[in-house]
Each structure stands twice: as structure tokens, then as C-alpha cells.
PDB file of N, CA and C in Angstrom:
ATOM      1  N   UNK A   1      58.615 130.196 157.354  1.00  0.00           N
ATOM      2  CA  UNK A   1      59.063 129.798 156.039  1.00  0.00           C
ATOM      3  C   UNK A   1      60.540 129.434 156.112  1.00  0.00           C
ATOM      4  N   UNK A   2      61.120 128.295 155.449  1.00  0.00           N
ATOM      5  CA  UNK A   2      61.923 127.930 155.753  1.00  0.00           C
ATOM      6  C   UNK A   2      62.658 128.855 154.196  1.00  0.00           C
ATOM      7  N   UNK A   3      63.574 129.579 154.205  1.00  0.00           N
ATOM      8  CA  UNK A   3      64.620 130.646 153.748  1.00  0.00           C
ATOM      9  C   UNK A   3      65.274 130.137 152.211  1.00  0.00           C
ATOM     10  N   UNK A   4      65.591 128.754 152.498  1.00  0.00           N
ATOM     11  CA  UNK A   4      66.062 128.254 151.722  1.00  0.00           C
ATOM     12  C   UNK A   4      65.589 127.282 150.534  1.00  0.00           C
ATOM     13  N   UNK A   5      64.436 126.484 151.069  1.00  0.00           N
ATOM     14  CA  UNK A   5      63.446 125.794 150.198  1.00  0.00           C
ATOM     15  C   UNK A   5      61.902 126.892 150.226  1.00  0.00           C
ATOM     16  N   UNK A   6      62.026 127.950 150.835  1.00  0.00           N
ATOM     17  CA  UNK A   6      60.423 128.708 150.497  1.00  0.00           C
ATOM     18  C   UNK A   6      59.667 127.684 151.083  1.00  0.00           C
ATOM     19  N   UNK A   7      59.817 126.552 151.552  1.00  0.00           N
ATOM     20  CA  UNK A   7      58.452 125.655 152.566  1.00  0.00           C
ATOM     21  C   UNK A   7      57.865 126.618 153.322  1.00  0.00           C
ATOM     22  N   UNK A   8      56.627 125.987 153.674  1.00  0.00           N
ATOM     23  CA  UNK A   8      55.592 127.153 154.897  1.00  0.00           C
ATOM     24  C   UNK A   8      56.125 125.651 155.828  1.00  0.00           C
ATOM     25  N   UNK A   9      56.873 126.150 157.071  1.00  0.00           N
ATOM     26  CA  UNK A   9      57.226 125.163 157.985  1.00  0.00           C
ATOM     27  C   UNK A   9      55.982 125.401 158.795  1.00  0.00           C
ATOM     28  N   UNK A  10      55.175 126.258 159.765  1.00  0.00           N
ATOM     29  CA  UNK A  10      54.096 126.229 160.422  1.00  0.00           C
ATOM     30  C   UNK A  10      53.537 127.731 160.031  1.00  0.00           C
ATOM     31  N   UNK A  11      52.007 127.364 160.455  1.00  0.00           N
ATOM     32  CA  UNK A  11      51.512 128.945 160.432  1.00  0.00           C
ATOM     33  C   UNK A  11      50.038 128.673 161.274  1.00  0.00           C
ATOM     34  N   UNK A  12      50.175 129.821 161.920  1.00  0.00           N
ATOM     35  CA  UNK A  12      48.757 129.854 162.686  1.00  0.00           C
ATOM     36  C   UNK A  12      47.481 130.792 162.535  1.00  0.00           C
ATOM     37  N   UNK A  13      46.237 130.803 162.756  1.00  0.00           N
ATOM     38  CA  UNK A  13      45.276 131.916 162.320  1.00  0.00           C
ATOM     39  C   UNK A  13      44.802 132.190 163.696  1.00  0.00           C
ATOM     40  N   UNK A  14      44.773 133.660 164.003  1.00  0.00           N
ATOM     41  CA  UNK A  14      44.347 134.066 165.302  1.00  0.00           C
ATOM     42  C   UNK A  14      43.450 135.466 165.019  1.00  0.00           C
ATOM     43  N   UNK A  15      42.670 136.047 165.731  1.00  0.00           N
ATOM     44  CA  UNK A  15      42.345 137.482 165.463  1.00  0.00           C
ATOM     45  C   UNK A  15      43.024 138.080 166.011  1.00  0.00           C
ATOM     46  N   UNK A  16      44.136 137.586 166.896  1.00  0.00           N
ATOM     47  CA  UNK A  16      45.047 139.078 167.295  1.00  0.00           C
ATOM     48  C   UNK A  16      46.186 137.933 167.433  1.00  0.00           C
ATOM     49  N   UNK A  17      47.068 139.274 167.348  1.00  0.00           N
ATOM     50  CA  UNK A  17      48.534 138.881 166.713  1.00  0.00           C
ATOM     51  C   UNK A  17      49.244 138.655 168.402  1.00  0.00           C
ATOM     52  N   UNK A  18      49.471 138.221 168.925  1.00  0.00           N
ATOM     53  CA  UNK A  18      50.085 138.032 170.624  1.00  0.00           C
ATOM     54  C   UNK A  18      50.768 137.455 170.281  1.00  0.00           C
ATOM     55  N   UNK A  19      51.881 136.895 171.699  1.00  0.00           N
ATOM     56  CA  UNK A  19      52.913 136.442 172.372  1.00  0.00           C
ATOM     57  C   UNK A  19      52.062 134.537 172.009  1.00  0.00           C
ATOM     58  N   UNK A  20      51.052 134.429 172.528  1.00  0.00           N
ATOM     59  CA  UNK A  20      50.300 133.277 172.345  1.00  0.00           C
ATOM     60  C   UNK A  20      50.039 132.245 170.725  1.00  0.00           C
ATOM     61  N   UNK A  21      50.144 133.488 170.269  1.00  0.00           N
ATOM     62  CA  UNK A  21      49.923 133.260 168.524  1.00  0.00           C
ATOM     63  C   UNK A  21      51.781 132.956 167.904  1.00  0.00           C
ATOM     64  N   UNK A  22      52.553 133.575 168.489  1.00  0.00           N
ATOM     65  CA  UNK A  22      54.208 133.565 167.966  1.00  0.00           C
ATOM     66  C   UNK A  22      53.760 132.211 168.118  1.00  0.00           C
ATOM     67  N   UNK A  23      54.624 132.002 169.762  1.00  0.00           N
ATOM     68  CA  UNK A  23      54.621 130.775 170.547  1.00  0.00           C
ATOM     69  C   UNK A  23      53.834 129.804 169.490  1.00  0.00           C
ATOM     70  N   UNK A  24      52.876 129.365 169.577  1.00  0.00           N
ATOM     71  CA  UNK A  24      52.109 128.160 168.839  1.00  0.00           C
ATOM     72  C   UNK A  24      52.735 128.372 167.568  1.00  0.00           C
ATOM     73  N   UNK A  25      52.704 129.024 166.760  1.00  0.00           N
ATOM     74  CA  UNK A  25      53.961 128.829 165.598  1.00  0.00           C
ATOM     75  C   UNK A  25      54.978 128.352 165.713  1.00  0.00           C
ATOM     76  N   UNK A  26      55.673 128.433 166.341  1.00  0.00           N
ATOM     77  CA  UNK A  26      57.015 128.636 166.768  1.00  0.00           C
ATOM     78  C   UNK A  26      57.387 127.196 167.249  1.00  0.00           C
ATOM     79  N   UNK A  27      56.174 126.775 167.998  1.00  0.00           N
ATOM     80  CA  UNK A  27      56.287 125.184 168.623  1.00  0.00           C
ATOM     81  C   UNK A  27      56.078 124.177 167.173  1.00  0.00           C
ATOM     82  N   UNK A  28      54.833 124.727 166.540  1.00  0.00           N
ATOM     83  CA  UNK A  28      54.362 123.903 165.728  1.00  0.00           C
ATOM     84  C   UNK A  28      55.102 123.548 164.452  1.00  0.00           C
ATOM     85  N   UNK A  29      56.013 124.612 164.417  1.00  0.00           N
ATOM     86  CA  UNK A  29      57.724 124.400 163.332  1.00  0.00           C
ATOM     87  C   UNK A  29      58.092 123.538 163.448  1.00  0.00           C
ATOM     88  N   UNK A  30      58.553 123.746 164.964  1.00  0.00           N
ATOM     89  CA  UNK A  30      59.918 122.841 165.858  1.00  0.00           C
ATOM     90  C   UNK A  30      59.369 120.969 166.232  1.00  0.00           C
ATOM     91  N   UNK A  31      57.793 121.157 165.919  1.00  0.00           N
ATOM     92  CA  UNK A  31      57.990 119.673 166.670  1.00  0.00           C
ATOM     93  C   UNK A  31      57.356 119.157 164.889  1.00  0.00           C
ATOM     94  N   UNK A  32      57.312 119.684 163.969  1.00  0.00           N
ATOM     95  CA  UNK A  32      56.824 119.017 162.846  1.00  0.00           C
ATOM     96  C   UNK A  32      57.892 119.074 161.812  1.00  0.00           C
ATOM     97  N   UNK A  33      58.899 119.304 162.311  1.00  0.00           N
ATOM     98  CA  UNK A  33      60.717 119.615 161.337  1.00  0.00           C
ATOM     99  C   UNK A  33      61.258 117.979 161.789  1.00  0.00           C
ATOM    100  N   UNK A  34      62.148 117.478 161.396  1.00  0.00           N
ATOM    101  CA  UNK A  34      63.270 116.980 161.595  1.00  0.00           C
ATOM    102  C   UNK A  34      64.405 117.680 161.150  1.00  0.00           C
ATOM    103  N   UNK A  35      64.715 118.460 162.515  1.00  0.00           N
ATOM    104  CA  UNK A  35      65.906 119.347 161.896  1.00  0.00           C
ATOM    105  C   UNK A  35      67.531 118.372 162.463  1.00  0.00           C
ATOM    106  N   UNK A  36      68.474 118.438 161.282  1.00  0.00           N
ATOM    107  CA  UNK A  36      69.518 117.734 161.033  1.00  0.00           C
ATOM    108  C   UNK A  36      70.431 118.571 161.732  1.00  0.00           C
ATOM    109  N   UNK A  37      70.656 119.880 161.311  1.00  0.00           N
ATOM    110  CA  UNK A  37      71.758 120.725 161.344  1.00  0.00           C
ATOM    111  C   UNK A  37      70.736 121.711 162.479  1.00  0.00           C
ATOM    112  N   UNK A  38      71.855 122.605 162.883  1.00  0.00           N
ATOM    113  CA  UNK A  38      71.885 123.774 164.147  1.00  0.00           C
ATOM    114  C   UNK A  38      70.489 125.067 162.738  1.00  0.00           C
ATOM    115  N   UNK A  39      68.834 125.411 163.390  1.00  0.00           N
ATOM    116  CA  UNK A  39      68.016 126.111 163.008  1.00  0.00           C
ATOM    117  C   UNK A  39      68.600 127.333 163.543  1.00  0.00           C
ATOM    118  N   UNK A  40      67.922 128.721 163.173  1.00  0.00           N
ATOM    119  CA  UNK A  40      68.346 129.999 162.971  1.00  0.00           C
ATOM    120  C   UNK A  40      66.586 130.386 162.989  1.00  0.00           C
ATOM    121  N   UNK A  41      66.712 131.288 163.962  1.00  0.00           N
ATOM    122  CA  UNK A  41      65.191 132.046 163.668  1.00  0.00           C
ATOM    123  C   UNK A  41      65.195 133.165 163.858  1.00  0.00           C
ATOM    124  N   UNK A  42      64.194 133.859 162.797  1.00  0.00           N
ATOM    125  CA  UNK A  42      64.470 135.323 162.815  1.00  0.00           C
ATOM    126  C   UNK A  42      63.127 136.399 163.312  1.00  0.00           C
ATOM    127  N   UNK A  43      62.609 137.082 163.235  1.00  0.00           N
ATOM    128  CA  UNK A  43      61.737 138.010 164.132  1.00  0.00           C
ATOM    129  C   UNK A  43      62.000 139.474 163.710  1.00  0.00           C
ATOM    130  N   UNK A  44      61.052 140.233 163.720  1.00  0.00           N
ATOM    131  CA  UNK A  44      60.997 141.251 163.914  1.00  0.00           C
ATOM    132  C   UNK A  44      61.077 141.657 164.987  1.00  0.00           C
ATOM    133  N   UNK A  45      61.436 141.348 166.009  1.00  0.00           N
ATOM    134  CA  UNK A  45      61.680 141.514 167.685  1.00  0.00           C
ATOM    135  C   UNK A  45      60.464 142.616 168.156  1.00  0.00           C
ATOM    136  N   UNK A  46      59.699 142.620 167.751  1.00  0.00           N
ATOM    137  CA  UNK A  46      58.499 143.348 167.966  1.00  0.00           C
ATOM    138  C   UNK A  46      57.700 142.597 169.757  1.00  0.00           C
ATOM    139  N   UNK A  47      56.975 142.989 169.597  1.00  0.00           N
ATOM    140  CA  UNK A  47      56.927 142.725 171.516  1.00  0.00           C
ATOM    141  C   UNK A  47      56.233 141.364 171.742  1.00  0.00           C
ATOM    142  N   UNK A  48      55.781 140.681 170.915  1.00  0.00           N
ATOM    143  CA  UNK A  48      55.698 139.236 171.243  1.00  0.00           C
ATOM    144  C   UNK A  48      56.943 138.193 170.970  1.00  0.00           C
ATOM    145  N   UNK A  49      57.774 139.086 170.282  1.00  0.00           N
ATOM    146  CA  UNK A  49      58.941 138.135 170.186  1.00  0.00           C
ATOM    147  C   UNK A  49      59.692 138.538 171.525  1.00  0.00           C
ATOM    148  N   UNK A  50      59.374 139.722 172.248  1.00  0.00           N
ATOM    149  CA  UNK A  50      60.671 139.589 172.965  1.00  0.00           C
ATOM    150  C   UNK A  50      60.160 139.588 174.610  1.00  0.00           C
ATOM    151  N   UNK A  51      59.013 138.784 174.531  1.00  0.00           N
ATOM    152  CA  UNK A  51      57.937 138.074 175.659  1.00  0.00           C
ATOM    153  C   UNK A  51      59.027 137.034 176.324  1.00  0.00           C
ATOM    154  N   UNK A  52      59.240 136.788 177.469  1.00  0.00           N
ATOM    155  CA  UNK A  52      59.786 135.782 178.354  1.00  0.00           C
ATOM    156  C   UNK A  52      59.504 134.466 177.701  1.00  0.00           C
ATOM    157  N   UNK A  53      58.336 133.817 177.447  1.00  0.00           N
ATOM    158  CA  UNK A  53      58.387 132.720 176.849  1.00  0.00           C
ATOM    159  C   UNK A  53      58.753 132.469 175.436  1.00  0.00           C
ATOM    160  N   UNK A  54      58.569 133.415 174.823  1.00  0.00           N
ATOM    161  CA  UNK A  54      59.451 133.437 173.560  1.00  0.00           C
ATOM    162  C   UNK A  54      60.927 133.051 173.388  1.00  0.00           C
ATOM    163  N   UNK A  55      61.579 134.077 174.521  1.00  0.00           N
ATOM    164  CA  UNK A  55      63.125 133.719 174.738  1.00  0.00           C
ATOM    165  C   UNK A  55      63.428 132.800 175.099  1.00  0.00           C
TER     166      UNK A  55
END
């Protein structure tokens, strides 16, 4: 969700919550944005956020 306009920028449906499920969010933001200015992302740093490919 983008913070400032409340948009749903991406979202994914999985039966389990993984490193696999962030990731595909996370891509599917970034390549469907035209972002202008420097993005900011935030996390609960819970253990799929803080997966090697995440970082």
C-alpha cells in the first residue's frame, strides 16, 4: 500500500506466507509503479523479509 495515496500497489494470494510470497509482491510493486522520486519500504522484518533475496 502505497502510505500516502492508500493505493494497493501489489498483492499476492498464497497458502503460506514465505520468502517466495514477499518477493513476488515486492517485484510486482516495483515493475507496475513508475516511481519518480527515491521509494521507502517497510516490513515487519519477520523472517521472510530478512531472507537473502529479499535484501
Amino acid at each position: 500500500m502505497d502510505i500516502f495515496t492508500r493505493e494497493i500497489v501489489a498483492w499476492q494470494i498464497s497458502d503460506r506466507h514465505d520468502k517466495t510470497l514477499v518477493n513476488a509482491s515486492l517485484l510486482d510493486g516495483l515493475v507496475n509503479r513508475d516511481f519518480q522520486k527515491p521509494i521507502y519500504i517497510h516490513s515487519d522484518q519477520g523472517a521472510e523479509y530478512c531472507s537473502q533475496d529479499y535484501t
